[in-house]
N, C-alpha and C. Protein backbone atom coordinates (compact mmCIF):
# COMPACT_ATOMS: atom_id res chain seq x y z
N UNK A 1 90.86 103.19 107.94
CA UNK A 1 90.97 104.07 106.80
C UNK A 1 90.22 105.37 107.05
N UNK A 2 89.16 105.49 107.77
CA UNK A 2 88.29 106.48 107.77
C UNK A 2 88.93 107.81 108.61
N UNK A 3 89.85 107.02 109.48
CA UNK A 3 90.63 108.16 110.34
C UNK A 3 91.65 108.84 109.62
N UNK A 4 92.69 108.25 108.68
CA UNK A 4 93.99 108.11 107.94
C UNK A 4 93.96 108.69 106.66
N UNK A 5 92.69 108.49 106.15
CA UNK A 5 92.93 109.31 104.19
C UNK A 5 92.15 109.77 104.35
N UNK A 6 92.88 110.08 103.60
CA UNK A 6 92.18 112.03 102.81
C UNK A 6 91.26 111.63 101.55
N UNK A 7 90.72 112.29 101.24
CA UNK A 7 89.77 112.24 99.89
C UNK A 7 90.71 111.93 98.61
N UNK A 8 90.26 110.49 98.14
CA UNK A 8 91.14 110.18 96.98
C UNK A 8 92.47 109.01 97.40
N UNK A 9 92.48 109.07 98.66
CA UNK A 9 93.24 107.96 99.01
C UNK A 9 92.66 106.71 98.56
N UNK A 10 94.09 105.69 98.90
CA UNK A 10 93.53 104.30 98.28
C UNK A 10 94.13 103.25 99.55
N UNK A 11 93.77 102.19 99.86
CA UNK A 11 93.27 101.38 101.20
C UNK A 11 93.99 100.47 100.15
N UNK A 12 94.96 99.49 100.88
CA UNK A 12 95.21 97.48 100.03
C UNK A 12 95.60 96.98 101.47
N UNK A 13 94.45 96.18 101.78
CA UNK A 13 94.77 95.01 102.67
C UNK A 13 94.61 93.70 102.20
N UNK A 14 95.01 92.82 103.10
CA UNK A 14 95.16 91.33 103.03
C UNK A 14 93.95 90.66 103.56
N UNK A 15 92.76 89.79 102.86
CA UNK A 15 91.99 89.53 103.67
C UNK A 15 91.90 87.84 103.29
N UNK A 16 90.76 87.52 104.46
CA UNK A 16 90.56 86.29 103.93
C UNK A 16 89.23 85.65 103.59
N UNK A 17 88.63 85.59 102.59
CA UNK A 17 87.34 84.92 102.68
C UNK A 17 86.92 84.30 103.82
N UNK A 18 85.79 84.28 104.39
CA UNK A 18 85.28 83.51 105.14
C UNK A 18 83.76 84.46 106.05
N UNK A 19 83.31 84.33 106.68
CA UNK A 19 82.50 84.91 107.64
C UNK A 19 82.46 86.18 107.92
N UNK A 20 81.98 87.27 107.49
CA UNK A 20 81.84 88.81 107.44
C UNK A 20 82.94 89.31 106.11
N UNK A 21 83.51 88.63 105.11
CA UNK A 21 83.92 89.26 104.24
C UNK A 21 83.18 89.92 103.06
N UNK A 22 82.11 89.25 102.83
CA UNK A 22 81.20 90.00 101.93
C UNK A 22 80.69 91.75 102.57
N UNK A 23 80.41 91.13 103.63
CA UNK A 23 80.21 92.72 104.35
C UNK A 23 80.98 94.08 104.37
N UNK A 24 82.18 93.25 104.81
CA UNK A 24 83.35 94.24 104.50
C UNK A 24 83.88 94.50 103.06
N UNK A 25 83.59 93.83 102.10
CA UNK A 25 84.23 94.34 101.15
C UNK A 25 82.77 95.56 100.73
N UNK A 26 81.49 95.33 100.93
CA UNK A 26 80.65 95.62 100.90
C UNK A 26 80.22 97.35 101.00
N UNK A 27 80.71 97.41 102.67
CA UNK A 27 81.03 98.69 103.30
C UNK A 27 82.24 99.39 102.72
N UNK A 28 83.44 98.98 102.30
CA UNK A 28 83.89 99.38 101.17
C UNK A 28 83.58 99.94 100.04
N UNK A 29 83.11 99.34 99.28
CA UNK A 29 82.37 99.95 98.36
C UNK A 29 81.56 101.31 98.41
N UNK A 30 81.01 100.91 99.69
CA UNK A 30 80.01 102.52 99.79
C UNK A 30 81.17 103.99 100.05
N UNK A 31 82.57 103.41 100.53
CA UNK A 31 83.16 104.71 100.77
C UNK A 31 84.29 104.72 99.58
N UNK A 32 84.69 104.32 98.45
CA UNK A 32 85.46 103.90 97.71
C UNK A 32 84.81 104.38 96.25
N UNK A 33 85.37 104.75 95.69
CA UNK A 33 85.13 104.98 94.42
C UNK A 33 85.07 103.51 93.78
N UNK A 34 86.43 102.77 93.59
CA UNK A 34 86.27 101.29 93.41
C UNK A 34 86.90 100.38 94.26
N UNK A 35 86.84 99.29 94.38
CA UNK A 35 87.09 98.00 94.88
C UNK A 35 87.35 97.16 93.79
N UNK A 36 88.64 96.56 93.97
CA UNK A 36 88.99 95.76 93.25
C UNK A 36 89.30 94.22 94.06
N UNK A 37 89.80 92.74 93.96
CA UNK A 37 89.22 91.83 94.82
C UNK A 37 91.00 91.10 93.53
N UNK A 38 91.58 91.21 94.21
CA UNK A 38 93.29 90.08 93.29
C UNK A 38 93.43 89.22 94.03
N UNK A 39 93.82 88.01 93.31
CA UNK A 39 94.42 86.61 94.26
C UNK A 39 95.49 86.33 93.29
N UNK A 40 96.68 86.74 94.29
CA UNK A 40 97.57 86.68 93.27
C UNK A 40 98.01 84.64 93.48
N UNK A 41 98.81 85.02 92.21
CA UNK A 41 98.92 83.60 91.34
C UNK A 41 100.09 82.76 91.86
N UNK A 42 100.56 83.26 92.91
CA UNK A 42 101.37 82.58 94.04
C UNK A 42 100.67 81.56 94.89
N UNK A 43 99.23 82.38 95.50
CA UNK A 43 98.84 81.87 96.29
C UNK A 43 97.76 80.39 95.76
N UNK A 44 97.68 79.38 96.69
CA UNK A 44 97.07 78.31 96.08
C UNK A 44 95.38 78.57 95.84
N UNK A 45 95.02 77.73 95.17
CA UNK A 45 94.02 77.72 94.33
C UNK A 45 92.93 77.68 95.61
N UNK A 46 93.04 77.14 96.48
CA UNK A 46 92.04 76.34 97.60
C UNK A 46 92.27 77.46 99.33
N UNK A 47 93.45 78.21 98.93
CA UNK A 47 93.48 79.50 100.01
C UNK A 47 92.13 80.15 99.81
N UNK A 48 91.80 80.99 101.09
CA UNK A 48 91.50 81.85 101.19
C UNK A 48 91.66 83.04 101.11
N UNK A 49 93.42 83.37 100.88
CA UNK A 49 93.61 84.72 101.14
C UNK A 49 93.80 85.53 99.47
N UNK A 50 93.16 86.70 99.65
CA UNK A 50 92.76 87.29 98.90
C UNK A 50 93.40 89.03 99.15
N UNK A 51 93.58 89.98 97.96
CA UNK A 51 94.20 91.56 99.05
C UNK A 51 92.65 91.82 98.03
N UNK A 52 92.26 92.89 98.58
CA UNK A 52 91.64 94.02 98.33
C UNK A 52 92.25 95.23 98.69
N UNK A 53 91.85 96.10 96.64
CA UNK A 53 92.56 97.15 96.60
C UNK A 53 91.55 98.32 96.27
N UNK A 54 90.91 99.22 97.30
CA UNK A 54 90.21 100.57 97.15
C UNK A 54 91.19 101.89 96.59
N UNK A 55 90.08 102.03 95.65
CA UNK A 55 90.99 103.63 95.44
C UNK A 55 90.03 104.56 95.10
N UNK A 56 90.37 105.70 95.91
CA UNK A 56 89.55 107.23 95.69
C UNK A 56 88.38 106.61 97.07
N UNK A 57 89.03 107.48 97.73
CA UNK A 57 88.17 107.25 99.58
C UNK A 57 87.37 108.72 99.16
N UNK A 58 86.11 108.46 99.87
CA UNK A 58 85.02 109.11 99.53
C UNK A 58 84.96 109.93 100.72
N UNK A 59 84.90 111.11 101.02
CA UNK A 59 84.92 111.55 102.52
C UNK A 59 83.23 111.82 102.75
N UNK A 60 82.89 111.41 103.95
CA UNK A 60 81.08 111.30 104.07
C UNK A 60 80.62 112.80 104.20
């Protein structure tokens, strides 16, 4: 993301809980206006996978 948007862009990937995701959603945050964290209602209760959706990229 840091290479790709422009100020005010918005980032949605697919992630999965587990081992360095707190971090990353984390470091997110610091360049993001917000972070939002959806599990949509397809996916099972006991998955891991999760999207995170940033919007408004902060340019440093």
């Amino acid at each position: 993301a840091a290479t790709h948007l422009r100020a005010g862009g918005s980032f949605v990937a697919k992630a999965f809980q587990g081992e360095g995701f707190d971090a990353f959603v984390g470091r997110l945050r610091g360049r993001f206006g917000s972070v939002a964290l959806r599990k949509p209602k397809a996916s099972r209760s006991r998955s891991r996978e999760i999207y995170v959706v940033a919007r408004d990229w902060r340019d440093e």
